[in-house]
Protein backbone atom coordinates (compact mmCIF):
# COMPACT_ATOMS: atom_id res chain seq x y z
CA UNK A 1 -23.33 94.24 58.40
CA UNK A 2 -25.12 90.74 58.71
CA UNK A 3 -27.07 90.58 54.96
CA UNK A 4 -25.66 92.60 52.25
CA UNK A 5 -26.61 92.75 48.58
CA UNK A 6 -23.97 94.54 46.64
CA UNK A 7 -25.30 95.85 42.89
CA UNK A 8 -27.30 92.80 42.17
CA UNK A 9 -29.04 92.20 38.96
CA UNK A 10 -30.88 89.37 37.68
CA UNK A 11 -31.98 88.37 34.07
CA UNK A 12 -34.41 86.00 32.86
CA UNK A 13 -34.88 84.76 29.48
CA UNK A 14 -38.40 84.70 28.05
CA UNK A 15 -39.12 83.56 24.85
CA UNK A 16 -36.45 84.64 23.55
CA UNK A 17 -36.00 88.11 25.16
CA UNK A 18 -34.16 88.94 28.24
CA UNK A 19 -36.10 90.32 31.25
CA UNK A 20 -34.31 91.89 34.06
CA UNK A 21 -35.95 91.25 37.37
CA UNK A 22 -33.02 92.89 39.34
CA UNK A 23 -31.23 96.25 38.23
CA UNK A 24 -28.30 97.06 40.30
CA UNK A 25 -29.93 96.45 43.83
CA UNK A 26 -27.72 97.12 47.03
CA UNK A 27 -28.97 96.91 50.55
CA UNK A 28 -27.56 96.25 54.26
CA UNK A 29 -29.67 94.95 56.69
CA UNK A 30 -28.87 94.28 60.37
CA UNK A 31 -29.40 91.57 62.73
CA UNK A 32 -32.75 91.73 64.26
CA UNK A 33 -34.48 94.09 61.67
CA UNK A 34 -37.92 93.53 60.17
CA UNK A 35 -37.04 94.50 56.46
CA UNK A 36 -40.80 94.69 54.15
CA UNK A 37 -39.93 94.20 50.39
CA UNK A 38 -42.69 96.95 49.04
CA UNK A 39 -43.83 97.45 46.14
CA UNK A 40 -46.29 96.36 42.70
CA UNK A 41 -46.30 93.00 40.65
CA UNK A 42 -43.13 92.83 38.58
CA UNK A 43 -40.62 94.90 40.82
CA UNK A 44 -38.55 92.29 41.60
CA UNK A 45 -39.51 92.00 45.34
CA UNK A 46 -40.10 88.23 45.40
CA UNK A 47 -36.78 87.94 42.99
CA UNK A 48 -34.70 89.32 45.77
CA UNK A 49 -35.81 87.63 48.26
CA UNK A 50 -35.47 83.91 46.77
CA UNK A 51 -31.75 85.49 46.06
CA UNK A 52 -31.47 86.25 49.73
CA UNK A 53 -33.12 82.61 50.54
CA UNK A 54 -30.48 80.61 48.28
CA UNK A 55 -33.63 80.04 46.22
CA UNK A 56 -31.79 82.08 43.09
CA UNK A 57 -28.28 83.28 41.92
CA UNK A 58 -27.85 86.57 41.09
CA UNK A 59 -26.70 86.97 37.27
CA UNK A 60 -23.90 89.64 38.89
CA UNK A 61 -23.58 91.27 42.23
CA UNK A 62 -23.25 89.63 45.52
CA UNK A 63 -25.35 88.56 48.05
CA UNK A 64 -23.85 88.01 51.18
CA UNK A 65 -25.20 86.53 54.52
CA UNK A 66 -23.16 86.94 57.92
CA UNK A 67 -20.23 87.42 55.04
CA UNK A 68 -20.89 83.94 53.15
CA UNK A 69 -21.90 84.33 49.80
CA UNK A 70 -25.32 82.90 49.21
CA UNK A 71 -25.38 80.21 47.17
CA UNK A 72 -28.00 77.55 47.77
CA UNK A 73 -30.37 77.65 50.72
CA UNK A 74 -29.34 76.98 54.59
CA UNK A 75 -30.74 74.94 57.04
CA UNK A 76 -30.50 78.20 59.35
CA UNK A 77 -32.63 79.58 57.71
CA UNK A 78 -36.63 79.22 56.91
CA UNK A 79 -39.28 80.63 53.98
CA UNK A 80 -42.96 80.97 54.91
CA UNK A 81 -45.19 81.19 51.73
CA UNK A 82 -48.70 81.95 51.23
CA UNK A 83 -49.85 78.39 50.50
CA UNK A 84 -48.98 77.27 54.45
CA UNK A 85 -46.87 73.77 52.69
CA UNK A 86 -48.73 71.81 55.62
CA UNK A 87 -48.82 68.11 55.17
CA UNK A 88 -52.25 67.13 55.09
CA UNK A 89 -51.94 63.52 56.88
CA UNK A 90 -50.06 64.94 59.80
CA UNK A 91 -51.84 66.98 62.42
CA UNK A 92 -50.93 70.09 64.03
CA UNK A 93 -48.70 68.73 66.59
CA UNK A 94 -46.73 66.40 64.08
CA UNK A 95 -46.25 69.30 61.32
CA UNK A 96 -44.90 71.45 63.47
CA UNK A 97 -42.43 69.29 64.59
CA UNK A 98 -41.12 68.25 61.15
CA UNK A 99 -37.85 70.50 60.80
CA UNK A 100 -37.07 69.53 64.27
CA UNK A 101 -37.22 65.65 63.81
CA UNK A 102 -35.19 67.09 60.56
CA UNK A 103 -32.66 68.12 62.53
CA UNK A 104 -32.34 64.72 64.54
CA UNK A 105 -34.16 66.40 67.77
CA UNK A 106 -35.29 63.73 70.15
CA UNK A 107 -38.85 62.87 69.97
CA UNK A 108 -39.79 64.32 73.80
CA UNK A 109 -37.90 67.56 73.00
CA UNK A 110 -39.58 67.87 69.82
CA UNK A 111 -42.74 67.76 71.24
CA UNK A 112 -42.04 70.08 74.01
CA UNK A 113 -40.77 72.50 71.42
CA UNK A 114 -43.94 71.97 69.39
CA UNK A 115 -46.17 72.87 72.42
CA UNK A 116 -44.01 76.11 73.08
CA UNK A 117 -44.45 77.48 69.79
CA UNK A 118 -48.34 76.70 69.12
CA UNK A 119 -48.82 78.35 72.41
CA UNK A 120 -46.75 81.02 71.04
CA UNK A 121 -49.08 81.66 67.97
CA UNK A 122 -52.40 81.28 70.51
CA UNK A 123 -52.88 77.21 68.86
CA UNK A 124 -52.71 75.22 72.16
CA UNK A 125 -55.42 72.92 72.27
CA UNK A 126 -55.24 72.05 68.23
CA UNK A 127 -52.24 69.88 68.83
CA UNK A 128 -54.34 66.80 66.90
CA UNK A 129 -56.40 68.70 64.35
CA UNK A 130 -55.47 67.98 60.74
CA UNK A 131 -54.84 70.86 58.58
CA UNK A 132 -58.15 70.40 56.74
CA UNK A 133 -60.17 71.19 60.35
CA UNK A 134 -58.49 74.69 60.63
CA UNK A 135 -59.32 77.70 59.16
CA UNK A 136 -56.78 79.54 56.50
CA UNK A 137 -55.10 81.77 58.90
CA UNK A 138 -55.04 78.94 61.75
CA UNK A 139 -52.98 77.05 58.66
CA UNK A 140 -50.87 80.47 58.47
CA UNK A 141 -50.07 80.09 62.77
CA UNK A 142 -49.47 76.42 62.42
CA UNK A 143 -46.40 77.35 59.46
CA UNK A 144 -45.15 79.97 61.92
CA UNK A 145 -45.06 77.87 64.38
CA UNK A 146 -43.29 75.16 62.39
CA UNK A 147 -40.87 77.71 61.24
CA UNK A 148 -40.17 79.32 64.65
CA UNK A 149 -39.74 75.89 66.09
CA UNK A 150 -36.22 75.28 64.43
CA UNK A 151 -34.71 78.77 65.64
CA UNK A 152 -33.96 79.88 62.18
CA UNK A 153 -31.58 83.19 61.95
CA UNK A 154 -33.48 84.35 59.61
CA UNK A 155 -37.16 84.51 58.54
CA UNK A 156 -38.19 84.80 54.88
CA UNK A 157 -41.61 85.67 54.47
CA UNK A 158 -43.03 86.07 50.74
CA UNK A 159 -46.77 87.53 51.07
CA UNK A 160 -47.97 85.01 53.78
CA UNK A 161 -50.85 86.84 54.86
CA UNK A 162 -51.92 87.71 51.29
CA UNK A 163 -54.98 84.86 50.65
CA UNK A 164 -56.47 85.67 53.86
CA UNK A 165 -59.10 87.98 55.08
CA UNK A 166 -59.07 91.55 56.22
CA UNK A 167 -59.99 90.55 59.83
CA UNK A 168 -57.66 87.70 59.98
CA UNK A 169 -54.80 89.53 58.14
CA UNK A 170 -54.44 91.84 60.39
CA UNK A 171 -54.49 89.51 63.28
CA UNK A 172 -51.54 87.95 62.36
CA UNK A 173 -50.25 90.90 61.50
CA UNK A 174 -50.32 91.53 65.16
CA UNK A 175 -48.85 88.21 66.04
CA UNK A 176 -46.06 88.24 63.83
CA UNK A 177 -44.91 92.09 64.64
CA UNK A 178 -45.44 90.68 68.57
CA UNK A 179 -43.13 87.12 67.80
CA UNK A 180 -40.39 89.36 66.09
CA UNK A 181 -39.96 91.34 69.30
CA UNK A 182 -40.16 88.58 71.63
CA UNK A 183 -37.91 86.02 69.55
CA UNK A 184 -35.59 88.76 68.48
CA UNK A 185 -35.39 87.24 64.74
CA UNK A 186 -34.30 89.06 61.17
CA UNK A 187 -37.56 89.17 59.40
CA UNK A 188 -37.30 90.04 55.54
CA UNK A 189 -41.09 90.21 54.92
CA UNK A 190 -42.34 90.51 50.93
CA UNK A 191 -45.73 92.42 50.75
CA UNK A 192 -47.54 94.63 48.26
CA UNK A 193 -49.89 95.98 50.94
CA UNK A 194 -48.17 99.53 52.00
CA UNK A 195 -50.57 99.59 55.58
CA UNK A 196 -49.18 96.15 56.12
CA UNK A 197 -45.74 97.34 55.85
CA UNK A 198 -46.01 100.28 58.25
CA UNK A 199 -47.41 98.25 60.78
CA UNK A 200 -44.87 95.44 60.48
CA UNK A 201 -41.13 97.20 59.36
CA UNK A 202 -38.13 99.18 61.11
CA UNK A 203 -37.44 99.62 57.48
CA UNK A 204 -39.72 99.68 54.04
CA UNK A 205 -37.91 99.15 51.23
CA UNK A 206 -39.94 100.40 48.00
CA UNK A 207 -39.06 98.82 44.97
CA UNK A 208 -40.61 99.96 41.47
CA UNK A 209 -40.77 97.89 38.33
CA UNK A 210 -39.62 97.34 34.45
CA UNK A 211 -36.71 97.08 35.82
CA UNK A 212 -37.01 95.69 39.30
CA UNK A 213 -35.21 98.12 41.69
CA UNK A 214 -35.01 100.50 44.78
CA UNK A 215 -36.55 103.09 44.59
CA UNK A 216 -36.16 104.34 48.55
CA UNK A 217 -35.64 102.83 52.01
CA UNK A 218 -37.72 104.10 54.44
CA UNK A 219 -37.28 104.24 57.91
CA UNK A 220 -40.47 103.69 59.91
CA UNK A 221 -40.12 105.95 62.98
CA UNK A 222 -43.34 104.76 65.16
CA UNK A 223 -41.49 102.32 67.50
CA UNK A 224 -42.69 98.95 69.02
CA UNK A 225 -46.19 99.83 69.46
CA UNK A 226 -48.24 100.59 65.72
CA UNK A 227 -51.78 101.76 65.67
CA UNK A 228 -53.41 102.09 61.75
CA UNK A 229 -55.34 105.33 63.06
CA UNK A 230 -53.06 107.60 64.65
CA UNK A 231 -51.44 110.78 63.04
CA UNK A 232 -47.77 109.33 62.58
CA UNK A 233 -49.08 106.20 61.21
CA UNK A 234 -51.01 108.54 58.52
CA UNK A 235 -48.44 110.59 58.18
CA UNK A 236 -46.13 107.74 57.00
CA UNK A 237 -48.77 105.98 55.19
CA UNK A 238 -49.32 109.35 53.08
CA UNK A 239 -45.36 109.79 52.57
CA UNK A 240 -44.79 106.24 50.84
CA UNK A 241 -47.66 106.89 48.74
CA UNK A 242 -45.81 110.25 47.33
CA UNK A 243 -43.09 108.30 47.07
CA UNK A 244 -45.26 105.40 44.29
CA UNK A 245 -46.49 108.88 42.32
CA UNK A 246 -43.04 110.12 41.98
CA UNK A 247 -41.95 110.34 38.49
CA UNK A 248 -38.35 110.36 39.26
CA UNK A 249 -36.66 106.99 38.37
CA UNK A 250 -33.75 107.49 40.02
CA UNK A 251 -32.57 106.10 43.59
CA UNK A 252 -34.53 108.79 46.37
CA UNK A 253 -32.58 109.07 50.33
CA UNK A 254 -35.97 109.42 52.02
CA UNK A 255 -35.82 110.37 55.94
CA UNK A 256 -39.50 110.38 57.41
């Protein structure tokens, strides 16, 4: 198995009191998959994946990548987060190629990298427009972009999409489902929106709070194509939603 967590918790101590963010968590995920993190403020979706990104230990449990433990965050790796992290005096071109010149790539390879991937996220032609000229979800393309650019193993993705519009949301909702395919890469994708992770996931993994945990993983049988109005689309939609008004606590195998 390339990521596993093995009955992770995590505590935090707030004034005075401990607060566990993790309770027992275990999860395999394969190469390739698009994993969504679902579920309400509190559950401890963004906790596990910083854990997964080398952004926090675990207070007990593992968390293993490719069979390393994770300790610290890896240059193979890449978060996107909803704020874009642009740098505001370089323009598109030049922020996109930061993790490359990072990585010591020489400058005419960097920039022919840099053109691949804005053309990949549909930004050709903004190579010298400064963050400030683009629009919020053009911001959003140009940190994909900057991200895909390095070949990272692994994509972290903590609600990226979550300050933007509808209209725009679910555009690169579309472009994101449509780069995982093409690039092949493991996408662990943290979201609160349950349409978003229909669309987007192989798997949904629903987490509850107070404690954080799993509730379910649910496999999302629609294939490669997703369209919000169809009858399986509805159908799953209308199964995770049982699954939040469930007053079981306990773990639930659910097989749509």
């Amino acid at each position: 198995m390339y990521i596993e967590v093995k009955d992770a918790c995590k505590d935090f101590e707030q004034e005075g009191k401990v607060f566990t963010a993790l309770d027992h968590v275990s999860l395999d995920i394969e190469r390739g998959e698009f994993i969504c993190l679902l579920g309400p403020s509190g559950c401890g979706k963004s906790t596990l994946l910083n854990a997964l990104a080398g952004f926090e230990r675990v207070s007990s449990g593992s968390v293993k990548i490719d069979g390393k433990e994770v300790t610290e965050p890896s240059i193979n790796n890449i978060t996107i987060f909803q704020n874009y992290g642009l740098l505001p005096w370089r323009n598109v071109l030049k922020n996109v190629e930061l993790g490359l010149g990072a990585k010591g790539v020489p400058k005419a390879e960097r920039e022919l990298t840099a053109r691949k991937y804005l053309d990949l996220v549909g930004l050709s032609g903004f190579e010298k427009r400064f963050p400030r000229q683009l629009s919020g979800g053009q911001q959003q393309r140009v940190a994909i972009a900057r991200g895909l650019a390095v070949d990272p193993d692994i994509i972290f993705m903590d609600e990226p999409f979550g300050a933007l519009d509808a209209i725009t949301r679910m555009k690169l909702q579309e472009d994101i489902l449509r780069i995982s395919r093409e690039e092949k890469k493991t996408i662990i994708f943290v979201t609160h929106d349950i349409e978003e992770a229909i669309f987007l996931a192989d798997r949904i993994v629903v987490m509850m709070a107070d404690p954080g945990r799993i509730k379910s993983i649910v496999k999302v049988p629609l294939g490669t194509h997703r369209d919000r109005t169809n009858d399986d689309f509805l159908y799953v939609r209308d199964k995770i939603f049982e699954l939040f008004n469930m007053k079981v606590d306990d773990y639930i195998e659910y097989n749509i």
